[in-house]
N, C-alpha and C. Protein backbone atom coordinates (compact mmCIF):
# COMPACT_ATOMS: atom_id res chain seq x y z
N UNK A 1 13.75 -94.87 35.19
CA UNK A 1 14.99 -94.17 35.01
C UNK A 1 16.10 -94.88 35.81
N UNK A 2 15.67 -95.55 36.87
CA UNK A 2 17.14 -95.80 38.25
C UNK A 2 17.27 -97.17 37.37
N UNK A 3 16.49 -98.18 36.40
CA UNK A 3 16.55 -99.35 36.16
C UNK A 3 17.40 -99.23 34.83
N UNK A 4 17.17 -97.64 33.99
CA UNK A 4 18.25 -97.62 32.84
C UNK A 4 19.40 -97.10 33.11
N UNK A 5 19.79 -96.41 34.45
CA UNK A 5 20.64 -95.91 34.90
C UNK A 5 22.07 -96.88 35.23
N UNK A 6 20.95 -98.03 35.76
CA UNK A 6 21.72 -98.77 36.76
C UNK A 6 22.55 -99.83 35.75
N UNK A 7 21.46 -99.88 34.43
CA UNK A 7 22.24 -100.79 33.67
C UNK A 7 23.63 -100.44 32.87
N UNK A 8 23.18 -99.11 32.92
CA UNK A 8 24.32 -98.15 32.18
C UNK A 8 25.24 -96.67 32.55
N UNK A 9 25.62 -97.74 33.47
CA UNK A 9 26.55 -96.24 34.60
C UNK A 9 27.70 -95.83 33.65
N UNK A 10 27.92 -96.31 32.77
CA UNK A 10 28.82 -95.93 32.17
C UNK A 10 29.12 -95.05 31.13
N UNK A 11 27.72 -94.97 30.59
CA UNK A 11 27.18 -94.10 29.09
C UNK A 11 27.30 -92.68 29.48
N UNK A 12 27.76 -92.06 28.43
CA UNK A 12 28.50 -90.88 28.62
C UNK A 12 27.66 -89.83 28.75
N UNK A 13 25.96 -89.81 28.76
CA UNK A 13 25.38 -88.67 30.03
C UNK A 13 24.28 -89.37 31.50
N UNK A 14 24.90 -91.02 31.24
CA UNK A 14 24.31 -91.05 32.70
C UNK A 14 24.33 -90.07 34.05
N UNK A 15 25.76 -89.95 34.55
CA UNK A 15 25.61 -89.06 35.63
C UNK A 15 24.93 -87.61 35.36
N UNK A 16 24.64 -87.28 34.13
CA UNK A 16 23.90 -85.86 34.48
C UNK A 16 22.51 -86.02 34.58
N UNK A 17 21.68 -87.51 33.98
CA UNK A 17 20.51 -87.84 33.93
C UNK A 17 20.52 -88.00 35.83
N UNK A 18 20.99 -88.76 36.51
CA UNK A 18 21.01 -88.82 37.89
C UNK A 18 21.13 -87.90 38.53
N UNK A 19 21.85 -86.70 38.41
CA UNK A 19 21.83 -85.66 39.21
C UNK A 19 20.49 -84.68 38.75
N UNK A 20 19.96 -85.09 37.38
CA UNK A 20 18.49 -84.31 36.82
C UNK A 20 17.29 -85.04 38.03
N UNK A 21 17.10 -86.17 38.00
CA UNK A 21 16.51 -87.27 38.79
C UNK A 21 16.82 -86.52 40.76
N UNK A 22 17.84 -86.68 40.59
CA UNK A 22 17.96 -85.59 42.01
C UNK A 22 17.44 -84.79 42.68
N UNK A 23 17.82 -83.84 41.17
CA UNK A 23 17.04 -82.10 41.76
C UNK A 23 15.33 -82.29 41.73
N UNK A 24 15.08 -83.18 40.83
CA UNK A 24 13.80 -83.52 40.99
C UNK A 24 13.49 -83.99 42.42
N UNK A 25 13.81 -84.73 42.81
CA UNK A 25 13.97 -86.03 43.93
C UNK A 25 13.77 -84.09 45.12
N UNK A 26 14.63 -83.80 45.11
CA UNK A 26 14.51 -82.05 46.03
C UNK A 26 13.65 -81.66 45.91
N UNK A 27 13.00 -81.28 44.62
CA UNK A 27 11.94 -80.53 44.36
C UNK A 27 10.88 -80.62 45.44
N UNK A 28 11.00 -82.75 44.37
CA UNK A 28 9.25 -82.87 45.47
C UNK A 28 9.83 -83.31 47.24
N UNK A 29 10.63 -82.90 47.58
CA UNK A 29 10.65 -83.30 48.98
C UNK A 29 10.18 -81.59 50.02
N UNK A 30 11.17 -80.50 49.16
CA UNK A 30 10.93 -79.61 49.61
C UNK A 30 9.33 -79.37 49.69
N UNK A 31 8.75 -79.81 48.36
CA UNK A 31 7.06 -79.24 48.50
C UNK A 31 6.31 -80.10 49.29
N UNK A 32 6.60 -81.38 49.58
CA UNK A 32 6.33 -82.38 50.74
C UNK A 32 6.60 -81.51 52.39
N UNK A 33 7.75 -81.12 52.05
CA UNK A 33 7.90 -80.36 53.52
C UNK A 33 7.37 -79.40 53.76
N UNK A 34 6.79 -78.57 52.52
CA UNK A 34 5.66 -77.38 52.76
C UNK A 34 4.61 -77.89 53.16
N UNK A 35 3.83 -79.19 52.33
CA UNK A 35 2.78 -79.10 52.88
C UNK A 35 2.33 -79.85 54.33
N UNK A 36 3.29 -80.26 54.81
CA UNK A 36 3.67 -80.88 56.84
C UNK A 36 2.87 -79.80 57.44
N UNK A 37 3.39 -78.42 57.30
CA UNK A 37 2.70 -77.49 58.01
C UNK A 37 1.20 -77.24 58.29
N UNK A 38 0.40 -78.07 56.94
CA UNK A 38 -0.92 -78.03 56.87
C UNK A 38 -1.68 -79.10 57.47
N UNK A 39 -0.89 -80.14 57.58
CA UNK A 39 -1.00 -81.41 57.49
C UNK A 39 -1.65 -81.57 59.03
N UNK A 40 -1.92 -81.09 60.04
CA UNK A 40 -3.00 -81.43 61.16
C UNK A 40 -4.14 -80.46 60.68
N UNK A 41 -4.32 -79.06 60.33
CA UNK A 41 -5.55 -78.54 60.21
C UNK A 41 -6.16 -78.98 59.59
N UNK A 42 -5.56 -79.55 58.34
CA UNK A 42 -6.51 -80.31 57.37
C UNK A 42 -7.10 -81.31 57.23
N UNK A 43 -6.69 -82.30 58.53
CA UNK A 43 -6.67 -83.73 58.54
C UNK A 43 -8.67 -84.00 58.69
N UNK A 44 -9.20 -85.07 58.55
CA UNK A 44 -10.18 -85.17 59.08
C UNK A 44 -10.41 -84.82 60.47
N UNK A 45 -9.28 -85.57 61.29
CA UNK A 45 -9.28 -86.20 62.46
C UNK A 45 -8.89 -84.62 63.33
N UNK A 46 -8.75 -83.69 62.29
CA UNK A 46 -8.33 -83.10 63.24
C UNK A 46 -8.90 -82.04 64.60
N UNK A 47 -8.09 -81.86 65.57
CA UNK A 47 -9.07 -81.32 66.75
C UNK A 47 -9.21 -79.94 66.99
N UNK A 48 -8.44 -78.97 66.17
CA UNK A 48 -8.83 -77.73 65.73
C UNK A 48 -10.15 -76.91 65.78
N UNK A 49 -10.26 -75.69 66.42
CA UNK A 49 -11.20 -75.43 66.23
C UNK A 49 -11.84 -75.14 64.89
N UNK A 50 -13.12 -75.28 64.30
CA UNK A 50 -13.62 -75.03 63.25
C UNK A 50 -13.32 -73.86 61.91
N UNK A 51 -13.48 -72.49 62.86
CA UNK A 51 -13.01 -71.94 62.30
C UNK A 51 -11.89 -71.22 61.56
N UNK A 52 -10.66 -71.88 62.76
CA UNK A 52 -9.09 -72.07 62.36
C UNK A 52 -8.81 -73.19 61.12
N UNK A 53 -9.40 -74.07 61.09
CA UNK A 53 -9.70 -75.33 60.38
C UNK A 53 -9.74 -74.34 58.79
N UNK A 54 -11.09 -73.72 58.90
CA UNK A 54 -11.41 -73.37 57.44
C UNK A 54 -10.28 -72.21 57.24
N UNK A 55 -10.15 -71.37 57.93
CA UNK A 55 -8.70 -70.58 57.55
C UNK A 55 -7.94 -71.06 56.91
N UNK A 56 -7.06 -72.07 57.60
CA UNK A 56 -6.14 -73.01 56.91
C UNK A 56 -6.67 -73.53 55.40
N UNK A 57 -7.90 -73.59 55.52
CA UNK A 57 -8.22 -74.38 54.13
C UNK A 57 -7.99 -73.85 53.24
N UNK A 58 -8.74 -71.84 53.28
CA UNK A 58 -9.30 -70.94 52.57
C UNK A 58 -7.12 -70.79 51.84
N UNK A 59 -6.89 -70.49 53.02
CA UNK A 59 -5.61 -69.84 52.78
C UNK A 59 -4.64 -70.73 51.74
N UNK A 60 -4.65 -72.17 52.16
CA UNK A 60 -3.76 -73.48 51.68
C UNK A 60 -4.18 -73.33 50.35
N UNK A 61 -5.74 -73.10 49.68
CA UNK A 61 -5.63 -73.40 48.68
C UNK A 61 -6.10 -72.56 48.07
N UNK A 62 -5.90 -71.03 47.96
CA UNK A 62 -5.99 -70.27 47.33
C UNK A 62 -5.03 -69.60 47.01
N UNK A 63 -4.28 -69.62 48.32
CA UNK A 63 -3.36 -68.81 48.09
C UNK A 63 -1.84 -69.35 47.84
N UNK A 64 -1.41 -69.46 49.05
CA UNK A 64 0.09 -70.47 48.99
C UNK A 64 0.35 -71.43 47.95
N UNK A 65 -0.45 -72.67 48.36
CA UNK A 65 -0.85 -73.73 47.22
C UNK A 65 -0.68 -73.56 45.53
N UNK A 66 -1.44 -72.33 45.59
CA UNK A 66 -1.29 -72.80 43.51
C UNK A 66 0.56 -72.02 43.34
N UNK A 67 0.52 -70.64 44.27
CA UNK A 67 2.00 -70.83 43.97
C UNK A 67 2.73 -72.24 43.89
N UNK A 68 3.33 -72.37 44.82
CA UNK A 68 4.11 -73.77 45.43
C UNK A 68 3.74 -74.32 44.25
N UNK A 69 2.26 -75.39 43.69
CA UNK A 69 2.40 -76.04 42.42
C UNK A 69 2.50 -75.16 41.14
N UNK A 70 2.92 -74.17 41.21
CA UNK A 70 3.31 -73.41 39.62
C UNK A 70 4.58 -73.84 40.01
N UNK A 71 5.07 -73.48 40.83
CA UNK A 71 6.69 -73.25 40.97
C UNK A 71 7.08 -74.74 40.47
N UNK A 72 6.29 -75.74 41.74
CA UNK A 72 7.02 -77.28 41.19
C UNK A 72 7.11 -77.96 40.09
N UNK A 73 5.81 -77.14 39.14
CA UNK A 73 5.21 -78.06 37.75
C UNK A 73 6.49 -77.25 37.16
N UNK A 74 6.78 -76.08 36.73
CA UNK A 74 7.60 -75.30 36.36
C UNK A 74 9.06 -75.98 36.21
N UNK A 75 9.69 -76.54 37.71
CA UNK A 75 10.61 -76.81 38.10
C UNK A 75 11.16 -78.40 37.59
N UNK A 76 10.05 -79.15 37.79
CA UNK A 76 10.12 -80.57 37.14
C UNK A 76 9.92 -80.80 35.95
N UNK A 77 9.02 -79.67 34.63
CA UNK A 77 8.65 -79.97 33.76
C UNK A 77 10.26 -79.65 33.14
N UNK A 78 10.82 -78.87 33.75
CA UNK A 78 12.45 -78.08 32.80
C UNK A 78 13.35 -79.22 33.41
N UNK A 79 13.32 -79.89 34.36
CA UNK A 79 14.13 -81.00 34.02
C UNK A 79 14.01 -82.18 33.87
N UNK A 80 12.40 -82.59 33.37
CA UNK A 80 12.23 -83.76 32.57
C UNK A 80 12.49 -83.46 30.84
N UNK A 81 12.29 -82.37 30.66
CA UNK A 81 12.98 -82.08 29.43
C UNK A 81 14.45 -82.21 29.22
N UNK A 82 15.01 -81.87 30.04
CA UNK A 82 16.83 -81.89 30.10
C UNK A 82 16.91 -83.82 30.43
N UNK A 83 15.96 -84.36 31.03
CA UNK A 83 16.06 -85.78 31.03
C UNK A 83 16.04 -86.14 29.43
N UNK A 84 14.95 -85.91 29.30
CA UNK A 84 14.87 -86.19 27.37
C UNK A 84 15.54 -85.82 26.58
N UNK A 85 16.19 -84.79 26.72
CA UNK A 85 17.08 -84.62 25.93
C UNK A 85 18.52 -85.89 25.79
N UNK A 86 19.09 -85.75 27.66
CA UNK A 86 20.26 -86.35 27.89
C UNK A 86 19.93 -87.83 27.22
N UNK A 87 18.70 -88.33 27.03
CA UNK A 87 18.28 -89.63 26.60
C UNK A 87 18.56 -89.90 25.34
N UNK A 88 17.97 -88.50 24.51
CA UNK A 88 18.10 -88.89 23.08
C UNK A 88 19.61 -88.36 22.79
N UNK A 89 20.34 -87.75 23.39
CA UNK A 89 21.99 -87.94 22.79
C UNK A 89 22.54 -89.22 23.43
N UNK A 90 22.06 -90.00 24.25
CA UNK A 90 22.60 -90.51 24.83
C UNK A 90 22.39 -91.93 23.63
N UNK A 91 21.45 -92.50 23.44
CA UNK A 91 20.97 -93.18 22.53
C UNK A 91 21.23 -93.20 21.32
N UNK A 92 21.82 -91.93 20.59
CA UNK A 92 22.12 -91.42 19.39
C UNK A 92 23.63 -91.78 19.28
């Protein structure tokens, strides 16, 4: 996308394809920053006690987790569609 973008800053829905590319670009940072919080209990390495360890696990991926990826698949799938779209008028 940044390599057809870049060739064609000028085409009359580039900038909305870039700001689609964006909110995406947010999406996955915000869900990157959710999962930081997990990110020592879960580690191999990590020095946690055992049973705090599996808490974190039980909880990360039963519970929190499939939210968070409904929400993101949800969130990116509606604006890779609005990408495809802006593509095929754009092309047309």
């Amino acid at each position: 996308m940044k390599e057809y973008t870049d060739e064609h800053p000028q085409d009359r829905y580039t900038n909305n394809m870039v700001e689609q590319v964006g909110m995406i670009d947010e999406h996955y940072a915000e869900f990157e920053n959710y999962l930081q919080k997990f990110d020592k209990g879960l580690s191999s390495a990590a020095k946690t006690n055992t049973v705090v360890s599996a808490v974190k696990k039980v909880r990360w991926t039963l519970k929190e987790l499939k939210g968070k990826v409904d929400a993101l698949k949800f969130a990116i799938t509606a604006l890779q569609m609005s990408i495809n779209m802006l593509l095929i008028l754009q092309i047309q």
